[in-house]
PDB file of N, CA and C in Angstrom:
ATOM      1  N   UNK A   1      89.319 141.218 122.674  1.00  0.00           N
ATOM      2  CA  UNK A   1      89.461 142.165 123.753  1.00  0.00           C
ATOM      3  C   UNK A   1      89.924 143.509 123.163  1.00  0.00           C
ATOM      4  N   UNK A   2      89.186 144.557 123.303  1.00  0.00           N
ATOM      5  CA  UNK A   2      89.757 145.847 123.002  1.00  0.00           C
ATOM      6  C   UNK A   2      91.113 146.580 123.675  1.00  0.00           C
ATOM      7  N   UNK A   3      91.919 146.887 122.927  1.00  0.00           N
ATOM      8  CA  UNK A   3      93.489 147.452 123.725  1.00  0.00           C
ATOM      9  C   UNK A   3      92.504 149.205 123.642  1.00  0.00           C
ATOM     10  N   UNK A   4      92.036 150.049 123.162  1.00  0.00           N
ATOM     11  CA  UNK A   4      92.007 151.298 122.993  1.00  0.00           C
ATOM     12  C   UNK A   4      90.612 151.593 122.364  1.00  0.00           C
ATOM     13  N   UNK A   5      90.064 152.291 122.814  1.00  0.00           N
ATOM     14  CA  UNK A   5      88.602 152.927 121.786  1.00  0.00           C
ATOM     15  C   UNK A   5      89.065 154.929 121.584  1.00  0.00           C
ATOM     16  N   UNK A   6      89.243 154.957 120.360  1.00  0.00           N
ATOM     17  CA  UNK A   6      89.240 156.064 120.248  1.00  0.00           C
ATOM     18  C   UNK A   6      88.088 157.101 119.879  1.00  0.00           C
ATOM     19  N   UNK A   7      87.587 158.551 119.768  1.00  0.00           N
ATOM     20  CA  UNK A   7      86.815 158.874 119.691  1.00  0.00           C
ATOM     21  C   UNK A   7      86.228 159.248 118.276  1.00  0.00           C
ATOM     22  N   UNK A   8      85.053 158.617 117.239  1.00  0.00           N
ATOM     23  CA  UNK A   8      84.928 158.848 116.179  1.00  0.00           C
ATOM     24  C   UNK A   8      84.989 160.822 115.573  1.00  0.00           C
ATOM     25  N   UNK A   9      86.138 160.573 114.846  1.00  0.00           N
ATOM     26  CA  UNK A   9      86.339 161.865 113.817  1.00  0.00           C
ATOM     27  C   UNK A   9      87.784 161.668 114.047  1.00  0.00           C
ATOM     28  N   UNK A  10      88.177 161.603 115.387  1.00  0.00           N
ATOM     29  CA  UNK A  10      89.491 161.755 115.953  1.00  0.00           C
ATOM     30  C   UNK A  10      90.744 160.900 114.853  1.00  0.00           C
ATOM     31  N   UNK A  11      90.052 159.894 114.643  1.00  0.00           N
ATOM     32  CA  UNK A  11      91.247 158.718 113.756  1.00  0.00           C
ATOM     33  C   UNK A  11      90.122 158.685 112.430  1.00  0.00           C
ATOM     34  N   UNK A  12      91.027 158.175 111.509  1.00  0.00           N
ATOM     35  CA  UNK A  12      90.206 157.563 110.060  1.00  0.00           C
ATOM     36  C   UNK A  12      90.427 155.871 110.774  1.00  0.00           C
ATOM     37  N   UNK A  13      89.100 155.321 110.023  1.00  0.00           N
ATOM     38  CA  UNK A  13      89.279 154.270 110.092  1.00  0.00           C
ATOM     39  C   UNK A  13      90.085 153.956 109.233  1.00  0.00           C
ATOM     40  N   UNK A  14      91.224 152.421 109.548  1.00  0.00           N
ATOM     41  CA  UNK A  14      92.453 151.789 109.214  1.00  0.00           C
ATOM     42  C   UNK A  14      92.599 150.352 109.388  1.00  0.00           C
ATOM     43  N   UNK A  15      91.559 149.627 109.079  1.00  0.00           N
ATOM     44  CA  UNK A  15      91.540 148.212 108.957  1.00  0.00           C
ATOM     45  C   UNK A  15      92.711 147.733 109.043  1.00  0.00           C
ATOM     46  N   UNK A  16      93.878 147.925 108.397  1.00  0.00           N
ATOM     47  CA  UNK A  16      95.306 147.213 107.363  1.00  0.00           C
ATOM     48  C   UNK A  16      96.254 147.798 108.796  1.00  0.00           C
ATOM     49  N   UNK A  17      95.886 148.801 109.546  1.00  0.00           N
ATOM     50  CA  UNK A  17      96.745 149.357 110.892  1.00  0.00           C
ATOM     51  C   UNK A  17      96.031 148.622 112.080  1.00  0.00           C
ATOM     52  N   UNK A  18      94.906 148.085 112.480  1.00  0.00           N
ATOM     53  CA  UNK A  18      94.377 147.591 113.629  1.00  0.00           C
ATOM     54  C   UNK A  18      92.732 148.332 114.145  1.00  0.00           C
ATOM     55  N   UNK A  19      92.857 149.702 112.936  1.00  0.00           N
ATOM     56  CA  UNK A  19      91.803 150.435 113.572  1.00  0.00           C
ATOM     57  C   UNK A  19      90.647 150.325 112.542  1.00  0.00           C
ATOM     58  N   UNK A  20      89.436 150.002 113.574  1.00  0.00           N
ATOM     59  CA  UNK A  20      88.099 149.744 112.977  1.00  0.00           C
ATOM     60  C   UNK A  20      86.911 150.195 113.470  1.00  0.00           C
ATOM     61  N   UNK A  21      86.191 150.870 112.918  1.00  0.00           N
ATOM     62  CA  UNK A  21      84.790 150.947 113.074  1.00  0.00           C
ATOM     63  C   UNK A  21      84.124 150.056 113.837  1.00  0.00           C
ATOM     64  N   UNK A  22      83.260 150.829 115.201  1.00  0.00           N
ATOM     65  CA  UNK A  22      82.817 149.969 115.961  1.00  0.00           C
ATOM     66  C   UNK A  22      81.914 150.768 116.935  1.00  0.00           C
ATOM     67  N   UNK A  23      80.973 150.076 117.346  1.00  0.00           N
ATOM     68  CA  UNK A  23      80.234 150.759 118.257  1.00  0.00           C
ATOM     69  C   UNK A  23      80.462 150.510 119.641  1.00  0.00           C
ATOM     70  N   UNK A  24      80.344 151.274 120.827  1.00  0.00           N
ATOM     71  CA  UNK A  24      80.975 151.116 122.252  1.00  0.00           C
ATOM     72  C   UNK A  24      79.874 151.962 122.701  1.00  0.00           C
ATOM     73  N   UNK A  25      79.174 151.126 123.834  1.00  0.00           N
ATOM     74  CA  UNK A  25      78.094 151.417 125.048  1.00  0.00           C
ATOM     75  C   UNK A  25      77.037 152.897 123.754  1.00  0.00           C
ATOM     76  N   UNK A  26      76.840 151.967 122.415  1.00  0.00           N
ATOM     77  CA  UNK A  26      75.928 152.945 121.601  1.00  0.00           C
ATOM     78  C   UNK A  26      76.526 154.113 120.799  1.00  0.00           C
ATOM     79  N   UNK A  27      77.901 153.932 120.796  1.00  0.00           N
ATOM     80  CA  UNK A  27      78.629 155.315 120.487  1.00  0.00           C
ATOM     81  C   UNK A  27      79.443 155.073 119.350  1.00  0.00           C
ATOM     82  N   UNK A  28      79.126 155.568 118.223  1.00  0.00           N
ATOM     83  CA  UNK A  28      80.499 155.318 117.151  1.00  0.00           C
ATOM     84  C   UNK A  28      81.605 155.536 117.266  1.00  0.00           C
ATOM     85  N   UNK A  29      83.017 154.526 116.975  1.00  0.00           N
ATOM     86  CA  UNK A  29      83.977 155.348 117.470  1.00  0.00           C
ATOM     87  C   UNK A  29      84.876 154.230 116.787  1.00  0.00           C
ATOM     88  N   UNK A  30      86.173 154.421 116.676  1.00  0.00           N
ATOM     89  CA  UNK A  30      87.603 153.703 116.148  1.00  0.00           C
ATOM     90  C   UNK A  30      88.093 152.546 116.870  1.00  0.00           C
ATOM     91  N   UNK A  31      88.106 151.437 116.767  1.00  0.00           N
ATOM     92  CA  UNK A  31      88.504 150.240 118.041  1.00  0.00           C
ATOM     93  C   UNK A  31      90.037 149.977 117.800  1.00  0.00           C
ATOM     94  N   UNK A  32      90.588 149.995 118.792  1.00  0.00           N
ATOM     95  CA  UNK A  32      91.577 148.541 118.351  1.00  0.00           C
ATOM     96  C   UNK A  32      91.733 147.349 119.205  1.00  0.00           C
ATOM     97  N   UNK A  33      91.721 146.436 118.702  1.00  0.00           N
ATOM     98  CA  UNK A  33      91.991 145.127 119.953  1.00  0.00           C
ATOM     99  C   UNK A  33      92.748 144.490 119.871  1.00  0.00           C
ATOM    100  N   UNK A  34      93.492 144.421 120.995  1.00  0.00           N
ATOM    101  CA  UNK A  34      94.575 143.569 121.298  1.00  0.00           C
ATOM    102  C   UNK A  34      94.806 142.245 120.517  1.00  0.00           C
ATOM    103  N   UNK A  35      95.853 142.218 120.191  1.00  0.00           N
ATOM    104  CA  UNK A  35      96.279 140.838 118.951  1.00  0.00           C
ATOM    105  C   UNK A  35      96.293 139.243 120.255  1.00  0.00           C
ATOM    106  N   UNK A  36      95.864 138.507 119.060  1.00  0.00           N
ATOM    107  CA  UNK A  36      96.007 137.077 120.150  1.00  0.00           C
ATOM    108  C   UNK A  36      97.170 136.430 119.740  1.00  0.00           C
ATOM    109  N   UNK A  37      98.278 136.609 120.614  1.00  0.00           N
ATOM    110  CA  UNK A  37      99.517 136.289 120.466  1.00  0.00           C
ATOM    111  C   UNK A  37      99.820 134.328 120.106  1.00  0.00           C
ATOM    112  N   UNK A  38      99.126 134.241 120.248  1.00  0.00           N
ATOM    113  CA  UNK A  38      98.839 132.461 119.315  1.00  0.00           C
ATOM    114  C   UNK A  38      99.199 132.817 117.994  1.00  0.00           C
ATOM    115  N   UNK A  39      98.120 134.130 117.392  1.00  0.00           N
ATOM    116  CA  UNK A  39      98.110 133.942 116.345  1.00  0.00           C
ATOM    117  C   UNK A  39      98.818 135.155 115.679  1.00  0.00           C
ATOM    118  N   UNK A  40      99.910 135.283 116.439  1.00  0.00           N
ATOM    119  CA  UNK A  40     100.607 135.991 115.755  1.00  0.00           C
ATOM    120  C   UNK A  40     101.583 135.769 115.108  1.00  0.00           C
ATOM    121  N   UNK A  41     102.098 136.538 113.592  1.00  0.00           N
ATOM    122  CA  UNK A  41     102.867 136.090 112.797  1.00  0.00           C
ATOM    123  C   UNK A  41     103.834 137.387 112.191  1.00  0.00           C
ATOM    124  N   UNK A  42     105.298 136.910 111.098  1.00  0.00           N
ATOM    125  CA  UNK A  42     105.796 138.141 110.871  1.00  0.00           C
ATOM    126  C   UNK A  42     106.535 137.716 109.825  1.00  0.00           C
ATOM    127  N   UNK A  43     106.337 138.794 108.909  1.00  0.00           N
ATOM    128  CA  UNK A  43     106.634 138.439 107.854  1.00  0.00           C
ATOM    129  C   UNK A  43     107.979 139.486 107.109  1.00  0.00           C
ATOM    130  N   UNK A  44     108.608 139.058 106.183  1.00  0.00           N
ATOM    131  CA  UNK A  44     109.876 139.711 106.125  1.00  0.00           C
ATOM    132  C   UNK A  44     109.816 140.198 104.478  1.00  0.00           C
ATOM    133  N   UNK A  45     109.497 141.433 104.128  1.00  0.00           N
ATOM    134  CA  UNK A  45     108.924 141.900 102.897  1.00  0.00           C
ATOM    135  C   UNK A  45     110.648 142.772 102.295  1.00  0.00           C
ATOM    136  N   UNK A  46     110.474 142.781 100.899  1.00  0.00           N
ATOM    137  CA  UNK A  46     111.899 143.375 100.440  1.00  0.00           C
ATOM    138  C   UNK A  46     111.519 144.855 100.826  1.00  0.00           C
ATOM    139  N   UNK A  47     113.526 145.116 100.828  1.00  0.00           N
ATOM    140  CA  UNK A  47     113.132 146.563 101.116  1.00  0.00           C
ATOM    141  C   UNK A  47     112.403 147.925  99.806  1.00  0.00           C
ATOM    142  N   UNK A  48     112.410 147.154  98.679  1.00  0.00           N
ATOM    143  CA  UNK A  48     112.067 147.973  97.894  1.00  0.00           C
ATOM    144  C   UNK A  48     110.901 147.184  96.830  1.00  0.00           C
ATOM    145  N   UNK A  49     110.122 147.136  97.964  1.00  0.00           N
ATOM    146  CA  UNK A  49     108.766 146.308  97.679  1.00  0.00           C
ATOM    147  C   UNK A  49     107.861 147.254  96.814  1.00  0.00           C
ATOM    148  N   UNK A  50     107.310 146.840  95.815  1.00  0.00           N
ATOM    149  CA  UNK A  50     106.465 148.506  95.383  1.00  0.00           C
ATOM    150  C   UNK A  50     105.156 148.593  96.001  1.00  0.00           C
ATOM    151  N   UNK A  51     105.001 149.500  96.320  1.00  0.00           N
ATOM    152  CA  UNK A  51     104.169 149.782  96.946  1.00  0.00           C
ATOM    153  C   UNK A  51     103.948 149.583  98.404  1.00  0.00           C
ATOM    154  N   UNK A  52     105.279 148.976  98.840  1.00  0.00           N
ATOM    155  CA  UNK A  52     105.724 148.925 100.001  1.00  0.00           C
ATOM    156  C   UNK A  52     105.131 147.782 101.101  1.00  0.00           C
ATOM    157  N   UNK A  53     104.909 147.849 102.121  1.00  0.00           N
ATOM    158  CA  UNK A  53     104.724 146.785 103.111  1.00  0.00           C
ATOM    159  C   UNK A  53     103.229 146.868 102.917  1.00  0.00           C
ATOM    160  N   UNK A  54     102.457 147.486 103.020  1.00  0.00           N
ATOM    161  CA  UNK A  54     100.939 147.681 103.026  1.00  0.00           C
ATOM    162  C   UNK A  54     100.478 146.947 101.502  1.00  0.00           C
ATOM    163  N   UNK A  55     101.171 146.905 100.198  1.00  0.00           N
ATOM    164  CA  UNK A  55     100.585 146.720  99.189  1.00  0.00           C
ATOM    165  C   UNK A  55     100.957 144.898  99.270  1.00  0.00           C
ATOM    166  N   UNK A  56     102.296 144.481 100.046  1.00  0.00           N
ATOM    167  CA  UNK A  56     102.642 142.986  99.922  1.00  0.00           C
ATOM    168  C   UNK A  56     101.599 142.537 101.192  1.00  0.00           C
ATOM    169  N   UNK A  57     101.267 143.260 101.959  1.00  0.00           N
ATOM    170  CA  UNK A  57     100.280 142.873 103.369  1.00  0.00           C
ATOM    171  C   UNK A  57      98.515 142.510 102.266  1.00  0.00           C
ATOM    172  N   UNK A  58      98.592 143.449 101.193  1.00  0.00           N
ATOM    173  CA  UNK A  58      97.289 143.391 100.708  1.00  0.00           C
ATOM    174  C   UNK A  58      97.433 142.131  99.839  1.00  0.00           C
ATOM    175  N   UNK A  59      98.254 141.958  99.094  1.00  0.00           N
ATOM    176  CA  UNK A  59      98.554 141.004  98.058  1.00  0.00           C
ATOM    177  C   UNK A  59      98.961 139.325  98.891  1.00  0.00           C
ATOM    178  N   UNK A  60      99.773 139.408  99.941  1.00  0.00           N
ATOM    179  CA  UNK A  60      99.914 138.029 100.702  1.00  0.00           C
ATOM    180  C   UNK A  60      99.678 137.422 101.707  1.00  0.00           C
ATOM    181  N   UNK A  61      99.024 139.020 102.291  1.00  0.00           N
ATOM    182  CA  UNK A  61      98.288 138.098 103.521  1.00  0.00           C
ATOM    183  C   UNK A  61      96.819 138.271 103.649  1.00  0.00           C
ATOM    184  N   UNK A  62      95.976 139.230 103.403  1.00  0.00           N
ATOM    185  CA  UNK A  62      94.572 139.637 103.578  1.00  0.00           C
ATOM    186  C   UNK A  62      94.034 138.477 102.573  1.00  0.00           C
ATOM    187  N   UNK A  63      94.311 138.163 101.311  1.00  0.00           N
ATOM    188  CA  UNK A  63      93.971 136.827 100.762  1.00  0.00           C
ATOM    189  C   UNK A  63      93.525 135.285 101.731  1.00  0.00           C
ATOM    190  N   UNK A  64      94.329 135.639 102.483  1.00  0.00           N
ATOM    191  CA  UNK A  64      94.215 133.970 103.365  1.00  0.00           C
ATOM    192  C   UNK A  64      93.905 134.516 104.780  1.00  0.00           C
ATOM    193  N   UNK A  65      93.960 135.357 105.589  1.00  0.00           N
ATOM    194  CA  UNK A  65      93.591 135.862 106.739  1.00  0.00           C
ATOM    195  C   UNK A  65      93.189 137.293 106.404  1.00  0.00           C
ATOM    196  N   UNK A  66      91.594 137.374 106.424  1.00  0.00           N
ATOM    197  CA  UNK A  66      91.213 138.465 105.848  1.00  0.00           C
ATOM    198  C   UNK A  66      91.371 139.626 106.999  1.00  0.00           C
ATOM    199  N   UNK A  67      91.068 138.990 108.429  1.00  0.00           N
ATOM    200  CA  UNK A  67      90.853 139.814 109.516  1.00  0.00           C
ATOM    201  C   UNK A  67      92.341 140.346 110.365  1.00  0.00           C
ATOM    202  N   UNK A  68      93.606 140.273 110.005  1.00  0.00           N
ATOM    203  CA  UNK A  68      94.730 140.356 110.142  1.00  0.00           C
ATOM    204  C   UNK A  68      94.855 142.096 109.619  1.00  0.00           C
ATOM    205  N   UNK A  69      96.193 142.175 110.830  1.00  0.00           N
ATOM    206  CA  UNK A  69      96.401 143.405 110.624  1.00  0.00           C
ATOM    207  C   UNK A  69      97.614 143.917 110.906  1.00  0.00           C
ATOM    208  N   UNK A  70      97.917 145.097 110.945  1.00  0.00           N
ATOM    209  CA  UNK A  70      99.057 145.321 110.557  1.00  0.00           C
ATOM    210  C   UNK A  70      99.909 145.841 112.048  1.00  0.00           C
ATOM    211  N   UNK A  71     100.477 145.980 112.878  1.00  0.00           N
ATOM    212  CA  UNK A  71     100.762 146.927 114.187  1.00  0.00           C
ATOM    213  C   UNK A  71     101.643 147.685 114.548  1.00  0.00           C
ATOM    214  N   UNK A  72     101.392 148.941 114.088  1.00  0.00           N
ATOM    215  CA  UNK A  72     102.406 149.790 113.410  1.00  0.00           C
ATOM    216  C   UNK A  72     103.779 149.993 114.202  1.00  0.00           C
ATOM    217  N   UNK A  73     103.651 149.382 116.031  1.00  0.00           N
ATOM    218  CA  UNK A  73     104.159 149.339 116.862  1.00  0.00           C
ATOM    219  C   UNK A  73     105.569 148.358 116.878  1.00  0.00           C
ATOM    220  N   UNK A  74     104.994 147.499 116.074  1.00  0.00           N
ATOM    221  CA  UNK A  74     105.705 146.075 116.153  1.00  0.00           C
ATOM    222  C   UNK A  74     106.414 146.037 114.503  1.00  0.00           C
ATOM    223  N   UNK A  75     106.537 146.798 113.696  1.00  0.00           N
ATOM    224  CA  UNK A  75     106.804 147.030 112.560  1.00  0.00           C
ATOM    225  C   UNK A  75     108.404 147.600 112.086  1.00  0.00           C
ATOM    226  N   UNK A  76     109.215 147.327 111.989  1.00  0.00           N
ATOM    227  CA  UNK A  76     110.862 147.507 111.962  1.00  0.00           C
ATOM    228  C   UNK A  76     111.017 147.187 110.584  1.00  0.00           C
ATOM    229  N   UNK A  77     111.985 148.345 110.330  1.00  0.00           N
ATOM    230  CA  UNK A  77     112.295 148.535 108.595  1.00  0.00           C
ATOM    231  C   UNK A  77     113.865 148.834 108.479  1.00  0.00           C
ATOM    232  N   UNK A  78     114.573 147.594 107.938  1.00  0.00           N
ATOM    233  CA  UNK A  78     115.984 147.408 107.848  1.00  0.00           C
ATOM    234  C   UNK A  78     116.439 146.770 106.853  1.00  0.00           C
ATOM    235  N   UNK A  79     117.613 146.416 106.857  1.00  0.00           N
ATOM    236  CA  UNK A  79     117.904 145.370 105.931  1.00  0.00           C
ATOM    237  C   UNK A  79     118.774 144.160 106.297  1.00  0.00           C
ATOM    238  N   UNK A  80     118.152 143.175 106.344  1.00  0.00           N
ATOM    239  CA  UNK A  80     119.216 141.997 106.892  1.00  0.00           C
ATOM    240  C   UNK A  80     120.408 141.468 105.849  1.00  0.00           C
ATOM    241  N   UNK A  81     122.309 141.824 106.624  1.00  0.00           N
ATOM    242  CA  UNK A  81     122.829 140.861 106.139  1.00  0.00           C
ATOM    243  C   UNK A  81     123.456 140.038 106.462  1.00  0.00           C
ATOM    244  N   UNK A  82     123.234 138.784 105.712  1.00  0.00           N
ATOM    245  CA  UNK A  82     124.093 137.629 106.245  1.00  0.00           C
ATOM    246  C   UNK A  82     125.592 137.282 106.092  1.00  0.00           C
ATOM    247  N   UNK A  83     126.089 137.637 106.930  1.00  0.00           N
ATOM    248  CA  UNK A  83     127.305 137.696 106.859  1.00  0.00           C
ATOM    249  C   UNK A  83     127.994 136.235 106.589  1.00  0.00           C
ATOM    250  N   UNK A  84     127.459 135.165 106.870  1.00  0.00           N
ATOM    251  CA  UNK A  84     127.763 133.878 106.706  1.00  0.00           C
ATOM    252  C   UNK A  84     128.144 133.839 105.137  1.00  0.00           C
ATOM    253  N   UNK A  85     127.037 134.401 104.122  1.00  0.00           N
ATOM    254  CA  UNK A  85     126.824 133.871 103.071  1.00  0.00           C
ATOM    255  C   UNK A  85     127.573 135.165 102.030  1.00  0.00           C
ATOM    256  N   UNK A  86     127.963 135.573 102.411  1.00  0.00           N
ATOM    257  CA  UNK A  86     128.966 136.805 101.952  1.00  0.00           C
ATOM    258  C   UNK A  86     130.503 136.853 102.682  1.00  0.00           C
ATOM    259  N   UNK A  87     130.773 136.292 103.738  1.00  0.00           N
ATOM    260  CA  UNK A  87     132.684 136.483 104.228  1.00  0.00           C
ATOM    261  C   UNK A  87     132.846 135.166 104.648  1.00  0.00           C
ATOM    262  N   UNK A  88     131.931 133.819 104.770  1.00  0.00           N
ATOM    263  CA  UNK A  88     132.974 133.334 105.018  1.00  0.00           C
ATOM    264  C   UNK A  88     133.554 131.795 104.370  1.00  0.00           C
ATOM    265  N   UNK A  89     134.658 131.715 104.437  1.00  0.00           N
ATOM    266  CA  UNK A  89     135.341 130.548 103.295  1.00  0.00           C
ATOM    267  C   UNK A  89     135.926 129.395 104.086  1.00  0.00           C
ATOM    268  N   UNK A  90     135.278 128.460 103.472  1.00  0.00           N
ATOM    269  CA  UNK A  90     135.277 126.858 104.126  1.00  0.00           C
ATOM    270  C   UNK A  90     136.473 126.547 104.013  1.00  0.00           C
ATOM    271  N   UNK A  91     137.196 125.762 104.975  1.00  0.00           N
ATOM    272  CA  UNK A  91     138.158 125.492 104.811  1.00  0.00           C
ATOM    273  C   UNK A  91     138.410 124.187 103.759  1.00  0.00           C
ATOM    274  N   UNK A  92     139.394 124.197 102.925  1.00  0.00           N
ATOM    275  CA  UNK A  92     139.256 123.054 101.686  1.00  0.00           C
ATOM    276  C   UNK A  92     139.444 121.939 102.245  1.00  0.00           C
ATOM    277  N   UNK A  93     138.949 120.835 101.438  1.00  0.00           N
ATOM    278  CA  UNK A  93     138.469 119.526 101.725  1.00  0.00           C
ATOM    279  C   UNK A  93     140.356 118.686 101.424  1.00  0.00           C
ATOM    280  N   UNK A  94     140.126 117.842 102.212  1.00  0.00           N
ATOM    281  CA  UNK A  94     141.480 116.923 102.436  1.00  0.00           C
ATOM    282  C   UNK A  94     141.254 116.015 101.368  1.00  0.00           C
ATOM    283  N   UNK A  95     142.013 115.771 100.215  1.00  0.00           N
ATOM    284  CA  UNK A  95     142.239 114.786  99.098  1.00  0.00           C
ATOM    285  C   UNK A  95     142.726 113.755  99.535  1.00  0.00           C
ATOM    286  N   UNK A  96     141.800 112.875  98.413  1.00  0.00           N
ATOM    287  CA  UNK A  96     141.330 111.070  98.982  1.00  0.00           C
ATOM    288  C   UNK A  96     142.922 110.854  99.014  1.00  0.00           C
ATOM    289  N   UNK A  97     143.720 111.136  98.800  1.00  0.00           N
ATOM    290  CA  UNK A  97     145.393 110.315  99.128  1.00  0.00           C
ATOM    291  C   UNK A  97     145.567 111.025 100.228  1.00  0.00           C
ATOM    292  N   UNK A  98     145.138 112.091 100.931  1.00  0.00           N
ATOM    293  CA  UNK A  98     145.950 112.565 102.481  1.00  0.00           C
ATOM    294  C   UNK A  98     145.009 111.392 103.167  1.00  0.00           C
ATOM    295  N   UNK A  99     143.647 111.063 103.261  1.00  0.00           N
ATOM    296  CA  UNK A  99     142.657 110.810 103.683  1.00  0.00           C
ATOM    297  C   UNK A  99     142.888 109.459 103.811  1.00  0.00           C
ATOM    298  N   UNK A 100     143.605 108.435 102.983  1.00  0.00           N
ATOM    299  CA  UNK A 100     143.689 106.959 103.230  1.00  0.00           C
ATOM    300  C   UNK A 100     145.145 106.932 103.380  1.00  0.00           C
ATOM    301  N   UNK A 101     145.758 107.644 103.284  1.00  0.00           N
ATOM    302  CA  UNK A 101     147.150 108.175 104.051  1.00  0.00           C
ATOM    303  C   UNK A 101     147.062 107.566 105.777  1.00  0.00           C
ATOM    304  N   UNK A 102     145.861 108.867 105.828  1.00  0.00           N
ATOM    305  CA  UNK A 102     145.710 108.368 107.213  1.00  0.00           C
ATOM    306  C   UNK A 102     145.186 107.372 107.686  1.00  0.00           C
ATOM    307  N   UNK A 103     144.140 106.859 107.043  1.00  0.00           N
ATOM    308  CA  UNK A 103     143.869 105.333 107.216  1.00  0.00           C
ATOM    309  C   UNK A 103     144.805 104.576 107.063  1.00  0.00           C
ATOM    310  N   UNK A 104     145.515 104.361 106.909  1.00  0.00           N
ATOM    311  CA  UNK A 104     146.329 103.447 106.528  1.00  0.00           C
ATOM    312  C   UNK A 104     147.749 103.706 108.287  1.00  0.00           C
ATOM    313  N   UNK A 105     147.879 104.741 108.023  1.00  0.00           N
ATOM    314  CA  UNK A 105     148.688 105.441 109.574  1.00  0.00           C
ATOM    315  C   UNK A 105     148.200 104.699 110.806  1.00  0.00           C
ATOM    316  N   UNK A 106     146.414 104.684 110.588  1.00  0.00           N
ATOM    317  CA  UNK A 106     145.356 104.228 112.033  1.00  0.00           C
ATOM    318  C   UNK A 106     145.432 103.148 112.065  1.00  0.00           C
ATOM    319  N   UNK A 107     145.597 102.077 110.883  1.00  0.00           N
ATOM    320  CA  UNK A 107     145.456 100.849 110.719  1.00  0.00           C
ATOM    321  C   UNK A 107     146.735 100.100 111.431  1.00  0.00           C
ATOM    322  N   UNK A 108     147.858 100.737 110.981  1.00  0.00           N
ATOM    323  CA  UNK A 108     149.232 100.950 111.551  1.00  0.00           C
ATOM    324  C   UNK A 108     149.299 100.197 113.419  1.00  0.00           C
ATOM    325  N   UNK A 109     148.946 101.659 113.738  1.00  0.00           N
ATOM    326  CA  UNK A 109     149.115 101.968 115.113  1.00  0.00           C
ATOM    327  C   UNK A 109     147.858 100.704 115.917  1.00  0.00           C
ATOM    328  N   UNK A 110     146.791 100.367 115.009  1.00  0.00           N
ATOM    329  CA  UNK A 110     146.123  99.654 116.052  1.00  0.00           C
ATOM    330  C   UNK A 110     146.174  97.856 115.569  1.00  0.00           C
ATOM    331  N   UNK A 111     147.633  97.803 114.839  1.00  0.00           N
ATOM    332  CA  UNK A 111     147.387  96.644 114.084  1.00  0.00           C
ATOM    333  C   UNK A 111     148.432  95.912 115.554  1.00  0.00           C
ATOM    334  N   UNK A 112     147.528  94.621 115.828  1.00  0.00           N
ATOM    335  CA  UNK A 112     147.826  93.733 116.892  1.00  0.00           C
ATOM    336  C   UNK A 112     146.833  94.554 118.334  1.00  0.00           C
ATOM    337  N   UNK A 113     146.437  95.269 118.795  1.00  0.00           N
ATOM    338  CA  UNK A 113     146.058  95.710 119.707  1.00  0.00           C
ATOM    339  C   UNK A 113     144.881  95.060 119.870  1.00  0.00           C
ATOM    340  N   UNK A 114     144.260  94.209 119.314  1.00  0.00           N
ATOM    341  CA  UNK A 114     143.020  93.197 119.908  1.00  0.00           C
ATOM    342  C   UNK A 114     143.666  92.101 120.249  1.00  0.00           C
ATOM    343  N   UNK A 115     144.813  91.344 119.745  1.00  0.00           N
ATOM    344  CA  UNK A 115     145.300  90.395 120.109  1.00  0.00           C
ATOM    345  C   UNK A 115     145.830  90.625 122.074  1.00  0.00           C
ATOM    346  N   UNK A 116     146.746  91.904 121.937  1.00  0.00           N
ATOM    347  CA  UNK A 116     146.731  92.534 123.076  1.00  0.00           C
ATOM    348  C   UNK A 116     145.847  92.711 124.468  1.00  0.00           C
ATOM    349  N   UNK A 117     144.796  93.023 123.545  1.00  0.00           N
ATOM    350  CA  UNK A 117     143.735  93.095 124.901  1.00  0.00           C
ATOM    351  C   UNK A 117     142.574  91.821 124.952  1.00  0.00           C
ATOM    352  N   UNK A 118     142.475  90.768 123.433  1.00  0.00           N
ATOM    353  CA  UNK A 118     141.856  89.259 124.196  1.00  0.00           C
ATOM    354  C   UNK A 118     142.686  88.601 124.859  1.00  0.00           C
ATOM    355  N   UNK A 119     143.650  88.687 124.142  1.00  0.00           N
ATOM    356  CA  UNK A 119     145.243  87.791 124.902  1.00  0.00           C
ATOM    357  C   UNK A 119     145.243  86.500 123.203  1.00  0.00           C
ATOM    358  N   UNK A 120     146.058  86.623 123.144  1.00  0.00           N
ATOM    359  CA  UNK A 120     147.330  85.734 121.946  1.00  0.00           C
ATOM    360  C   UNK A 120     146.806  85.063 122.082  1.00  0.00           C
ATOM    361  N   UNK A 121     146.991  83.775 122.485  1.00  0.00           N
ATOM    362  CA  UNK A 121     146.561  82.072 122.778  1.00  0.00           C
ATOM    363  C   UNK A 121     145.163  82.024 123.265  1.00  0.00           C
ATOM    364  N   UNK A 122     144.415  82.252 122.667  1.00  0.00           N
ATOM    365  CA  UNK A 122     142.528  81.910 122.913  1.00  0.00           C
ATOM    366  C   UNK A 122     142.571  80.632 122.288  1.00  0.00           C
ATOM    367  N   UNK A 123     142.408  79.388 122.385  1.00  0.00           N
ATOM    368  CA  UNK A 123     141.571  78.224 122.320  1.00  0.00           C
ATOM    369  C   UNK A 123     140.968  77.546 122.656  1.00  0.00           C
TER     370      UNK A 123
END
């Protein structure tokens, strides 16, 4: 489905942006068509990619989806950080003597409490 026909001279054609060469009711002119949101995808390129987003778009994706394109609309240039993996610190792990410490505490508190609740004298 076409989103826009622009008028040939007006745009360069731009395959790698959405815009392509095309003919409309006999008329040369620039297309773009609407993306099929099934098959849409997004990809997360470094910020100091050489040659930038267009040269990793040529190198990793036009290889395997030749007809894919780029939408200059939908295109955001930042830098993600994860703050998880930079501030924050696990709290340290409990050593096997606090740990059967407490087992031993649980064992404690629930030692006789089945006798309690079958009842003593079962025969």
């Amino acid at each position: 489905m076409i989103r826009k026909v622009h008028k040939s001279g007006k745009l360069p054609p731009d395959p790698i942006h959405g815009l392509f060469e095309a003919e409309v009711t006999g008329k040369p002119c620039i297309v773009e068509y609407e993306p099929d949101t099934a098959l849409r995808d997004s990809e997360q390129v470094p910020l100091l990619e050489d040659g930038g987003i267009e040269a990793f778009f040529k190198r990793e994706v036009l290889p395997y989806t030749p007809n894919a394109w780029i939408d200059p609309d939908k295109t955001q240039i930042g830098y993600e950080i994860s703050f998880t993996r930079h501030f924050y610190k696990p709290a340290p792990m409990r050593t096997l003597k606090e740990i059967k410490a407490d087992i031993y505490a649980l064992e404690q508190e629930t030692d006789g409490l089945l006798e309690q609740i079958v009842g003593e004298n079962e025969s």
